[in-house]
Protein backbone atom coordinates (compact mmCIF):
# COMPACT_ATOMS: atom_id res chain seq x y z
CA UNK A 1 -19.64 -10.26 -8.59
CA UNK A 2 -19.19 -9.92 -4.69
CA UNK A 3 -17.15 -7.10 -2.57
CA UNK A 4 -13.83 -7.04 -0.71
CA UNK A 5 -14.27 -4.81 2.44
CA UNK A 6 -10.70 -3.67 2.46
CA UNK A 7 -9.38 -1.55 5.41
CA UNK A 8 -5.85 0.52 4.36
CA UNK A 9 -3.75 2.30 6.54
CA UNK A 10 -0.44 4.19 6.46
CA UNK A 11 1.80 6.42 8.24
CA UNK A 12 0.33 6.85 11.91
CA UNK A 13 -0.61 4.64 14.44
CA UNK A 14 -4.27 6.00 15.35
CA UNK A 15 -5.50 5.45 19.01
CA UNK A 16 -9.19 4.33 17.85
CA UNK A 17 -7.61 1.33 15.74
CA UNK A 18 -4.96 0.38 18.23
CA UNK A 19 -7.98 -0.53 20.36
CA UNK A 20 -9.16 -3.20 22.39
CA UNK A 21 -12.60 -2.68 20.56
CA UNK A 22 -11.11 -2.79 17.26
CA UNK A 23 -12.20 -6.46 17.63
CA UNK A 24 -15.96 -6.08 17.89
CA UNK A 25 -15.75 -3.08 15.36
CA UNK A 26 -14.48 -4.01 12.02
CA UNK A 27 -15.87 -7.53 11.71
CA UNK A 28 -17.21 -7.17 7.89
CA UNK A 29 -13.34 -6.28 7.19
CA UNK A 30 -12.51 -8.70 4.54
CA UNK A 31 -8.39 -7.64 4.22
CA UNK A 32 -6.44 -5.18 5.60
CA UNK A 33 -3.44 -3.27 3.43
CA UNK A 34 -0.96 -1.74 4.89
CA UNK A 35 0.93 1.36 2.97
CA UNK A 36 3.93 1.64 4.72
CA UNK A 37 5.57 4.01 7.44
CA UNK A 38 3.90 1.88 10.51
CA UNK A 39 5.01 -0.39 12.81
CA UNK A 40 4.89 -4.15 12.32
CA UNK A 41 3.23 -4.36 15.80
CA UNK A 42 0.41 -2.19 14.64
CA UNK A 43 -0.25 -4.09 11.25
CA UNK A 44 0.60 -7.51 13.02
CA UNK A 45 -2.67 -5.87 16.26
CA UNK A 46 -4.80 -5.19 12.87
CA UNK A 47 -4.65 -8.38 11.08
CA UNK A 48 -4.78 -10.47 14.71
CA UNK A 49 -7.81 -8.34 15.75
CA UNK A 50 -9.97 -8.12 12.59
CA UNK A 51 -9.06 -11.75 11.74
CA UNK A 52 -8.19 -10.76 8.35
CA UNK A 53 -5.33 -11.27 5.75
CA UNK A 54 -2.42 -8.58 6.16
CA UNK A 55 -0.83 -7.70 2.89
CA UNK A 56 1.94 -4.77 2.70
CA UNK A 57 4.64 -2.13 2.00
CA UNK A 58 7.44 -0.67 3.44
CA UNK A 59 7.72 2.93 3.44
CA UNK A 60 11.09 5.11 3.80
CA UNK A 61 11.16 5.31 6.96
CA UNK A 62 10.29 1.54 8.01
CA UNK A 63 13.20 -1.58 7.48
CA UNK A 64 15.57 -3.08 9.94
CA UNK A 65 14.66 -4.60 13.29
CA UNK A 66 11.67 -3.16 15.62
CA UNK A 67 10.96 -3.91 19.09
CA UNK A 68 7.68 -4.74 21.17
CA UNK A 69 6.99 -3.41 24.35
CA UNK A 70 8.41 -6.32 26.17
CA UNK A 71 11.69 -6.17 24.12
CA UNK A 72 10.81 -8.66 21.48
CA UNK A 73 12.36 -7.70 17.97
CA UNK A 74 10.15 -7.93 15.05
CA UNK A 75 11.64 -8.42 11.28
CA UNK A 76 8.55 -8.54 9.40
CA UNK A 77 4.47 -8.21 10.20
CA UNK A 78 3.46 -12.50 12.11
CA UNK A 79 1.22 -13.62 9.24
CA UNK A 80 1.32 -10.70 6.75
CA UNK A 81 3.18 -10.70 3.58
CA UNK A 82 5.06 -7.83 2.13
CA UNK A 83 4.14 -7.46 -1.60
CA UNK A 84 7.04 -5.08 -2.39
CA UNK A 85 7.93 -6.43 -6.32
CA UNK A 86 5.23 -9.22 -6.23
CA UNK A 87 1.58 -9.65 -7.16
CA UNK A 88 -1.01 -11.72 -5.31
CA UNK A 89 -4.43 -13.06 -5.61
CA UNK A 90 -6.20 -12.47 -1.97
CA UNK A 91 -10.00 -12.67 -2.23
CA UNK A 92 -10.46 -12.87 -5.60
CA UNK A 93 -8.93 -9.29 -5.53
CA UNK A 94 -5.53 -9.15 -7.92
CA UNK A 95 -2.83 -6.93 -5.67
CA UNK A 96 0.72 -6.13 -6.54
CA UNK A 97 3.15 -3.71 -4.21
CA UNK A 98 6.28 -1.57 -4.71
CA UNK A 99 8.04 0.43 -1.24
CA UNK A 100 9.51 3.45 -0.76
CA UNK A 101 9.67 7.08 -1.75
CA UNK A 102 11.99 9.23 -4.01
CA UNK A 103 15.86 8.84 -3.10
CA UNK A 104 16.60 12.14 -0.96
CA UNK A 105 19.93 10.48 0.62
CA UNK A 106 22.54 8.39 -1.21
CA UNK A 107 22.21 4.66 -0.53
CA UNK A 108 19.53 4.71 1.91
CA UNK A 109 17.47 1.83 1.75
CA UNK A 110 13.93 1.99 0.78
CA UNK A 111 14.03 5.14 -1.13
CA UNK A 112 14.97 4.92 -4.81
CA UNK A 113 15.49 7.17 -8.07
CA UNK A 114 13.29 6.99 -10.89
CA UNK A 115 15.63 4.84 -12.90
CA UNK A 116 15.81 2.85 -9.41
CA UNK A 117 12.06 2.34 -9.15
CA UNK A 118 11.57 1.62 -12.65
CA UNK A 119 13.37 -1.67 -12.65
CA UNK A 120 11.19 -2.22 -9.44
CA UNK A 121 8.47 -2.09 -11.89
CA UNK A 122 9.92 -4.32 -14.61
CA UNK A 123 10.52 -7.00 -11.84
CA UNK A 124 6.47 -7.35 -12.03
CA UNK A 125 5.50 -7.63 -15.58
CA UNK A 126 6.31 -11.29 -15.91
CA UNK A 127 3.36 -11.58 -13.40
CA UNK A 128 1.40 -9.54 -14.54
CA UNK A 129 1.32 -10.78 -18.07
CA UNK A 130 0.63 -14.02 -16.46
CA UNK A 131 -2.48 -12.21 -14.83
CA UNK A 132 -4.02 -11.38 -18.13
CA UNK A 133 -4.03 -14.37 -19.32
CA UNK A 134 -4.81 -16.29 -16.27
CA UNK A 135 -8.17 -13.84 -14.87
CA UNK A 136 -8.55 -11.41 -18.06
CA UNK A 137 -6.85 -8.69 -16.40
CA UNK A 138 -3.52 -7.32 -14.89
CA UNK A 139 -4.14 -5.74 -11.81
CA UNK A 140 -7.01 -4.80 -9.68
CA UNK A 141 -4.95 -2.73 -6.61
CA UNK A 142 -1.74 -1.41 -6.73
CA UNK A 143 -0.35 -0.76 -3.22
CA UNK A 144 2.69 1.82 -3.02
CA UNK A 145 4.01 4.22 -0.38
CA UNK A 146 4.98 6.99 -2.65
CA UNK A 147 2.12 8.58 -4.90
CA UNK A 148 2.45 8.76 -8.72
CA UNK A 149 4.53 12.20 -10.09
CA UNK A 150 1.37 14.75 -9.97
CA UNK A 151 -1.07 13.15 -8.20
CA UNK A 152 -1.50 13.78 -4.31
CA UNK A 153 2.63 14.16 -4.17
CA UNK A 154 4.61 17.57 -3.36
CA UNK A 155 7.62 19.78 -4.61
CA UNK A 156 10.14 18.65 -2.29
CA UNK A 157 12.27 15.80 -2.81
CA UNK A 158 10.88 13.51 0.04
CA UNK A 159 7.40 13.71 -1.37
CA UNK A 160 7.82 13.76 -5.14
CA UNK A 161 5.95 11.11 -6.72
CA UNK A 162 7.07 8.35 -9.17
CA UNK A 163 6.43 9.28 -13.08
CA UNK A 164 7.24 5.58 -13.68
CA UNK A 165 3.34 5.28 -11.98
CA UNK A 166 1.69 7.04 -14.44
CA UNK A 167 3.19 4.56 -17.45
CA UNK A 168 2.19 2.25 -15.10
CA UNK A 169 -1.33 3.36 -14.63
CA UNK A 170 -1.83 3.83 -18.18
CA UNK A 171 -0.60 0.42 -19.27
CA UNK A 172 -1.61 -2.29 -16.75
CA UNK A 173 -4.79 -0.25 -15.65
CA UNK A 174 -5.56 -1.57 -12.20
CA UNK A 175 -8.93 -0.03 -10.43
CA UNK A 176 -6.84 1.38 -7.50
CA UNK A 177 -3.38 2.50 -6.55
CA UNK A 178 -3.63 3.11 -2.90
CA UNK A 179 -0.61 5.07 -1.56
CA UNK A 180 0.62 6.77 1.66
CA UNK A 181 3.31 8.91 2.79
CA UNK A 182 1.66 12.22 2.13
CA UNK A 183 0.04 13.56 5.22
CA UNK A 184 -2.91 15.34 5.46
CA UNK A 185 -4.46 17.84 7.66
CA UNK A 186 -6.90 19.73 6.01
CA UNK A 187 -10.26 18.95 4.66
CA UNK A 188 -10.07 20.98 1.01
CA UNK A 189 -6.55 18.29 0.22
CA UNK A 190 -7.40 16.64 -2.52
CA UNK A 191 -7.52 12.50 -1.11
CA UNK A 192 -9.15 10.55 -4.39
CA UNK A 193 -7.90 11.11 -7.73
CA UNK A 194 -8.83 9.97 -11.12
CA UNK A 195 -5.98 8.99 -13.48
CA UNK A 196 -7.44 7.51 -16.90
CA UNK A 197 -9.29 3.87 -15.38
CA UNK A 198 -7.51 4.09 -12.40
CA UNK A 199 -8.71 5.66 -8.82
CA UNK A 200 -5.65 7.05 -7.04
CA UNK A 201 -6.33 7.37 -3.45
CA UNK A 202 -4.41 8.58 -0.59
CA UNK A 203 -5.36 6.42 2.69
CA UNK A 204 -3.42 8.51 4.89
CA UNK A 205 -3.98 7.48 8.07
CA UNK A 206 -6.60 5.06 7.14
CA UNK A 207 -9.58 4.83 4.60
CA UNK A 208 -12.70 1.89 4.57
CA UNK A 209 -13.94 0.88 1.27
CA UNK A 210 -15.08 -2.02 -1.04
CA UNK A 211 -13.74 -2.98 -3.76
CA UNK A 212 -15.47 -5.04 -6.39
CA UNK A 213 -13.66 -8.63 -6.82
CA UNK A 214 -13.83 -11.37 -9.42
């Protein structure tokens, strides 16, 4: 068994990544995942300066065209791939992705209702069920934006998490869910959760660790 040094971000661009010495820094970083609410050039600096494989969400605030400094507009993160509905094998690490946060505005895009998200959801069990028979197992990270219903998320509408997680959790049993979207700013907020096999884990605005692969 080896280790995936994975580097996860979300939500806010912080000043010691977006660094020229980012490059020297995080050399052991094996992938970076991204978690949604940041901009592509941030994720696109990360992946370019690490040298590592980019894979990502959107959050509910991200989607339509962004601009660089020098005016260039930017659809998508050069070189990373957005996992929203899919699974993927980087590393020997199994990864799958859904976007967004609960629906606080009609027909906005990237947020979605529970009914909404749970066909999200059914759009990856083909794959999944492929996993299991393919490696012996469904899931090793799943990578959202929103947390589950319970678990990290809040009262209000925004930040109410998914129940459709928690079935999730429960039936495909990956090691991690890694979300964003709920900030943090003090030190007794409960970050890491355990949820039956699965370690929930709120990377807000960035978190280091290894993962076990293979």
């Amino acid at each position: 068994m080896g280790y995936v040094k994975i580097l996860a971000v979300s939500d806010r661009v912080m000043d010691n990544l977006y660094h020229s010495e980012t490059r020297g820094k995080y050399t052991d970083v094996d992938l970076v995942i991204g978690c949604g609410d940041l901009p592509y050039y941030y994720l696109d600096f990360l992946s370019s300066a690490i040298d590592a494989p980019m894979v990502y969400v959107l959050g509910n605030h991200d989607g339509g065209e962004q601009h660089t400094s020098d005016g260039r507009i930017l659809t998508g993160v050069r070189g990373g791939v957005n996992i929203h509905a899919r699974t993927v094998r980087e590393g020997g690490l199994l990864l799958a992705g859904l976007e967004g946060s609960m629906r606080y505005r009609p027909h906005a895009p990237l947020m979605y209702s529970e009914r909404e998200m749970k066909q999200q959801v059914a759009r990856l069990i083909p794959r999944l069920l492929w996993n299991k028979q393919r490696y012996g197992r469904y899931l090793d990270i799943l990578v959202t934006h929103s947390p589950p219903f319970g678990i990290h998320d809040r009262k209000d509408v925004p930040h109410t998490g998914f129940n459709v997680f928690r079935s999730f959790m429960r039936t495909f049993r990956p090691r991690y869910l890694l979300h964003g979207h709920i900030h943090i700013y003090r030190n007794d907020v409960p970050r890491v959760t355990q949820f039956e096999d699965t370690t929930v884990i709120n990377v807000y605005p960035y978190r280091l660790m290894d993962c076990e692969c293979g």
